[in-house]
N, C-alpha and C. Protein backbone atom coordinates (compact mmCIF):
# COMPACT_ATOMS: atom_id res chain seq x y z
N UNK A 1 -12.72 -8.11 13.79
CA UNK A 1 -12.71 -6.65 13.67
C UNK A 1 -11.95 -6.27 12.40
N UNK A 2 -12.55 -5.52 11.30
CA UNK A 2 -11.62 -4.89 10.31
C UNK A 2 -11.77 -3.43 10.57
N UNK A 3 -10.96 -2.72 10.65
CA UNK A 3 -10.25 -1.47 10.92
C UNK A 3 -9.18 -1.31 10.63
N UNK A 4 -8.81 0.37 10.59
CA UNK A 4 -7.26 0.31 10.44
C UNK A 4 -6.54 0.92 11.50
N UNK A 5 -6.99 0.22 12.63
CA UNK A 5 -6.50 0.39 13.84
C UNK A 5 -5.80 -1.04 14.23
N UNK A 6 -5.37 -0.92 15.15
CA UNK A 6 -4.36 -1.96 16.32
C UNK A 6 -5.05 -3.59 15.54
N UNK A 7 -6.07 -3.55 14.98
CA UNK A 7 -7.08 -4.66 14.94
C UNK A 7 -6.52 -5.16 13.90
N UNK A 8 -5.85 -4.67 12.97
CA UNK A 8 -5.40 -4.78 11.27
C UNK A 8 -5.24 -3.78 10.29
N UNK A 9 -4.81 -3.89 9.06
CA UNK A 9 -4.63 -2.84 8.33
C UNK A 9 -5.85 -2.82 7.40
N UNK A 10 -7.01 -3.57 7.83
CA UNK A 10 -7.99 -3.39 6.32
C UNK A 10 -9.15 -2.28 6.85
N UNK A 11 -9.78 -1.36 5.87
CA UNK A 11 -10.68 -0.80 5.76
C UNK A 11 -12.05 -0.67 6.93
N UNK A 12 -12.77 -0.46 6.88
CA UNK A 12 -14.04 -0.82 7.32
C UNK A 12 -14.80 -1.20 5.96
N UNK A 13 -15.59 -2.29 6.07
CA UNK A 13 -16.14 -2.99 4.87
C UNK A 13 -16.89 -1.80 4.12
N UNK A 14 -17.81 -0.63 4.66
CA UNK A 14 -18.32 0.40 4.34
C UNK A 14 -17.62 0.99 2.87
N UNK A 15 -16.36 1.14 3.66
CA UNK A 15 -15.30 2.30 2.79
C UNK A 15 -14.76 1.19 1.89
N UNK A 16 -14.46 -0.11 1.93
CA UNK A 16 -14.10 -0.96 1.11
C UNK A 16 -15.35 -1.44 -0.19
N UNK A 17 -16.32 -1.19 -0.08
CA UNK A 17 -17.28 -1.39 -1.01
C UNK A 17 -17.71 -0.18 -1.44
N UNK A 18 -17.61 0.81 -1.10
CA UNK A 18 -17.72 1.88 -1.74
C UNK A 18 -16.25 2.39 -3.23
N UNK A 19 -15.45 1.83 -2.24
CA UNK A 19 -13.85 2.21 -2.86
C UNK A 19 -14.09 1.22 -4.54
N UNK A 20 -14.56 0.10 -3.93
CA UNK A 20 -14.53 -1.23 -5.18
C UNK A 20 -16.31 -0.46 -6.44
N UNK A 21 -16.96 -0.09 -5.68
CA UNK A 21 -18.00 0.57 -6.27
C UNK A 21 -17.59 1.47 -7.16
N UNK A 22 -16.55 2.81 -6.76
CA UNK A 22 -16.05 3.75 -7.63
C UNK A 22 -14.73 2.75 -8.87
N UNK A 23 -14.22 2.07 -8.42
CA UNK A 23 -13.50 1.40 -9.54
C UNK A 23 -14.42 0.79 -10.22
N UNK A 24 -15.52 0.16 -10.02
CA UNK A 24 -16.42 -0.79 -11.16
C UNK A 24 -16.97 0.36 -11.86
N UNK A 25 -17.55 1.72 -11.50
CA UNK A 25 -17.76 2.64 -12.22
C UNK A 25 -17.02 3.71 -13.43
N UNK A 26 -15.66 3.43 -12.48
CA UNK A 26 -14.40 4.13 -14.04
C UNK A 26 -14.47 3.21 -14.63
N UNK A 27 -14.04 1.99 -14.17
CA UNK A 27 -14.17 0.96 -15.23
C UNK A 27 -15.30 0.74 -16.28
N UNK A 28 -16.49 1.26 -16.25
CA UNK A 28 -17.32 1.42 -16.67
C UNK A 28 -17.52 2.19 -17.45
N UNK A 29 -17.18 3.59 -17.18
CA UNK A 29 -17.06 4.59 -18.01
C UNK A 29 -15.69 4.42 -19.25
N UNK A 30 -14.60 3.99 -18.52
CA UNK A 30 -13.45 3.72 -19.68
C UNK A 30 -13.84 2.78 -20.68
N UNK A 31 -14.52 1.78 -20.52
CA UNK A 31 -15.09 0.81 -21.79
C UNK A 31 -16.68 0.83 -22.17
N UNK A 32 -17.09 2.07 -21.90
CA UNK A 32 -18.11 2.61 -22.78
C UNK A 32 -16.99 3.62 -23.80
N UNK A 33 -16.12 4.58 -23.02
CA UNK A 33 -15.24 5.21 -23.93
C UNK A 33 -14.53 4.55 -25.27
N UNK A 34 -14.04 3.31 -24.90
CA UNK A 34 -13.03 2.62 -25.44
C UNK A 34 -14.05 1.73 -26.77
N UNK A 35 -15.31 1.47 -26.46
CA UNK A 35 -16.15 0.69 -27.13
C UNK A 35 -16.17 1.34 -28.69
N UNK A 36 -15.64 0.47 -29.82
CA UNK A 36 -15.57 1.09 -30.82
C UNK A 36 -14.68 1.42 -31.46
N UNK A 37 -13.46 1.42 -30.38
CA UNK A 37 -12.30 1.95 -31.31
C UNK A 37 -11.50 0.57 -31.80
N UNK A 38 -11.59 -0.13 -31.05
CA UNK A 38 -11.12 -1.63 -31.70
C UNK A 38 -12.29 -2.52 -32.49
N UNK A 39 -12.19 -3.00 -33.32
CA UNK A 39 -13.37 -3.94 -33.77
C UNK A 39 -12.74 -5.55 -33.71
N UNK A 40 -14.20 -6.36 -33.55
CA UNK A 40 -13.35 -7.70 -33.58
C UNK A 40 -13.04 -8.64 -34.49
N UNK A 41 -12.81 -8.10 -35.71
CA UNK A 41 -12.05 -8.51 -37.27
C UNK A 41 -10.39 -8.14 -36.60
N UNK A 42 -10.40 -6.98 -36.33
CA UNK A 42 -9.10 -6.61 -36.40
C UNK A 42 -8.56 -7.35 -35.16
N UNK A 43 -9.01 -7.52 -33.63
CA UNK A 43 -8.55 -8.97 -33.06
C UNK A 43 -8.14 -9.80 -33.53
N UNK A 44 -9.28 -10.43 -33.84
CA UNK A 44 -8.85 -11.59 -34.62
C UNK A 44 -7.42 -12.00 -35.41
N UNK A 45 -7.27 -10.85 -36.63
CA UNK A 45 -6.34 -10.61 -37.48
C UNK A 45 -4.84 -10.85 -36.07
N UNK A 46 -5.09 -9.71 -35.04
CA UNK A 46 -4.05 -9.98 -34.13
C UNK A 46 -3.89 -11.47 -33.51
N UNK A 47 -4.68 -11.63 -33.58
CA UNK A 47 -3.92 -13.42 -32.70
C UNK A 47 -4.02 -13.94 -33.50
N UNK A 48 -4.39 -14.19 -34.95
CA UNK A 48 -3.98 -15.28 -35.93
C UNK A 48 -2.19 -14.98 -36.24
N UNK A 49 -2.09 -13.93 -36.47
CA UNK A 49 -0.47 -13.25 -36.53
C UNK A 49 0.40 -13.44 -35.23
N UNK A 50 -0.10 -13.54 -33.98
CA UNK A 50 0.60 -13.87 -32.66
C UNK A 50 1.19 -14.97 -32.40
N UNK A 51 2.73 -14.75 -31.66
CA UNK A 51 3.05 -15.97 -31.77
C UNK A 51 2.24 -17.27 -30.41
N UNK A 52 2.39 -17.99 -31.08
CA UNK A 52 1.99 -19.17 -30.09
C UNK A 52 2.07 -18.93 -28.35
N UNK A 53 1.36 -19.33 -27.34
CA UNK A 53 1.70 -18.43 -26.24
C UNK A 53 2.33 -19.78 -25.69
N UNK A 54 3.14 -19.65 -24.77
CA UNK A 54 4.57 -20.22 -24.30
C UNK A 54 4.03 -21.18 -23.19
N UNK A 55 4.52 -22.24 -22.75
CA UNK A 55 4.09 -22.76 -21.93
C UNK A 55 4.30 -22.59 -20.39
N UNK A 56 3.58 -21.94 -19.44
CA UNK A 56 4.04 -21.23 -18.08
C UNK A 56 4.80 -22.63 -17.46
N UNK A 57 4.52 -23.24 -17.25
CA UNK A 57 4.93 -24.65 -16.07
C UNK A 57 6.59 -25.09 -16.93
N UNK A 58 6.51 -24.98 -17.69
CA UNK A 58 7.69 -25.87 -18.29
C UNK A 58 8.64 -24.43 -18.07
N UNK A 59 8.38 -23.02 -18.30
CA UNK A 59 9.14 -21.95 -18.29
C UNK A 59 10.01 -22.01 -16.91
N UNK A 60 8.97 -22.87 -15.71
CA UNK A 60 9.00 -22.22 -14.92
C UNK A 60 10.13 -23.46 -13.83
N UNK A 61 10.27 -24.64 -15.18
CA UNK A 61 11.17 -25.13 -14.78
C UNK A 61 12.31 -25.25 -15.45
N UNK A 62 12.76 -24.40 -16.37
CA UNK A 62 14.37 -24.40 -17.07
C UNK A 62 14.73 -23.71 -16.58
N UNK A 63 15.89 -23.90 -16.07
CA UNK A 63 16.85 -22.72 -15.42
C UNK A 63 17.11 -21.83 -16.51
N UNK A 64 17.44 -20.30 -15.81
CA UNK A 64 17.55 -20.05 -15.17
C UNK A 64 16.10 -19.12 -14.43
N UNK A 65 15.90 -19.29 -13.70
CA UNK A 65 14.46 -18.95 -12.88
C UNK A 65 14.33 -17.76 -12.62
N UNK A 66 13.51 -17.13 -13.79
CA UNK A 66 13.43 -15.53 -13.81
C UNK A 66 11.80 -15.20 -13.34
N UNK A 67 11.57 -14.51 -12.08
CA UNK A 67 10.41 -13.98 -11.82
C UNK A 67 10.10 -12.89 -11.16
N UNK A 68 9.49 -12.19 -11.94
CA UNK A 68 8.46 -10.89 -11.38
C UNK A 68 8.04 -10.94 -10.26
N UNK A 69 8.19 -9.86 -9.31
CA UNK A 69 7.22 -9.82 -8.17
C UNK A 69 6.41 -8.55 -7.75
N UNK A 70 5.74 -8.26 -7.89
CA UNK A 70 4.90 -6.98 -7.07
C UNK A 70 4.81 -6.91 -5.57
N UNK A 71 5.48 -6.18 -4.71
CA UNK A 71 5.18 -5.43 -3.43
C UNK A 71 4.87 -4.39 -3.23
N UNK A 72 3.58 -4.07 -2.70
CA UNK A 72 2.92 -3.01 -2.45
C UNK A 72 2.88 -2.66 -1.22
N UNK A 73 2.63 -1.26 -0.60
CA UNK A 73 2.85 -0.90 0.58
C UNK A 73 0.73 -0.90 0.76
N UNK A 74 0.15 -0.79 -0.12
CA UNK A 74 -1.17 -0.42 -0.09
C UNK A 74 -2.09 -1.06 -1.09
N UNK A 75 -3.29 -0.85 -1.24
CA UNK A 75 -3.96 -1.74 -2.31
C UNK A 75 -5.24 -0.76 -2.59
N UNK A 76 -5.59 -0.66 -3.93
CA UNK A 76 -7.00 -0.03 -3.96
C UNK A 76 -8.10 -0.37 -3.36
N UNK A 77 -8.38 -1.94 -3.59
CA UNK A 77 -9.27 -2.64 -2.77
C UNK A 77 -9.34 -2.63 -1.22
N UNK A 78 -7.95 -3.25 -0.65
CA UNK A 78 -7.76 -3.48 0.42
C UNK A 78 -7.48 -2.07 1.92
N UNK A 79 -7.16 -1.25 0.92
CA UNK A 79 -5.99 -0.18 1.52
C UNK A 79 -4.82 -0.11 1.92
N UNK A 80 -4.62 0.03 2.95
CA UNK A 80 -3.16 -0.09 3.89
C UNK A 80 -2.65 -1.82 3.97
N UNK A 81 -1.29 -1.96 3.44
CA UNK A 81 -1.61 -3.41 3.78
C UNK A 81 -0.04 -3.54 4.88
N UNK A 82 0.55 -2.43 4.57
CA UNK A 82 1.73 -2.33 5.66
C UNK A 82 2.09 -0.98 5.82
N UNK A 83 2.13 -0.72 7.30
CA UNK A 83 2.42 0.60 7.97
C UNK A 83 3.93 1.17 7.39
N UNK A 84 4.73 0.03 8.05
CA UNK A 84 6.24 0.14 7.96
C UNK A 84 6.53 -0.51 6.66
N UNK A 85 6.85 0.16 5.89
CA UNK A 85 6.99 -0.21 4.29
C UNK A 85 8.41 0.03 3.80
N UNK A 86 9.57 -1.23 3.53
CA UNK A 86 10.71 -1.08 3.52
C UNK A 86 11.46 -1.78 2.95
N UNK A 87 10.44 -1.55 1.13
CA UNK A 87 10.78 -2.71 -0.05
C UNK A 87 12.74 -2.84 0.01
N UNK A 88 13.51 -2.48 0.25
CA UNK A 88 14.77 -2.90 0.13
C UNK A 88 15.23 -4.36 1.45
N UNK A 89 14.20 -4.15 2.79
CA UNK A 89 14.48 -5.12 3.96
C UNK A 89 14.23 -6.68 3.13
């Protein structure tokens, strides 16, 4: 059962493919917008000038162990993913 009743916190697949439908469509519209204003000479130019990109695994073993985390109470895709939401617990 997906619901956002007693059953779980996800969607009905209906409203979840519709929800992911309207994001593939802004998304759509923002890079027809966006098409043009960057060209790919001037990329280029940017990562020949960039520094070297860092190695994740070895970062991720020198102390001292610094990492990012995202907690969300909800999700665009998913929806509700927790009722009781109490990022400090």
């Amino acid at each position: 059962m997906r619901s956002g009743s007693a059953a779980g916190p996800w969607p009905e697949p209906a409203t979840t493919v519709s929800r992911l439908a309207e994001i593939v469509r802004s998304k759509k519209e923002e890079l027809r917008a966006r098409r043009g204003q960057a060209r790919l000479a001037d990329w280029k130019a940017k990562l020949r000038d960039a520094e070297p990109a860092r190695p994740f695994a070895a970062a991720l073993a020198e102390p001292p162990l610094a990492l990012i985390a995202e907690i969300k109470q909800a999700s665009p895709s998913a929806g509700l993913l927790r009722k009781q939401f109490h990022p400090a617990d």
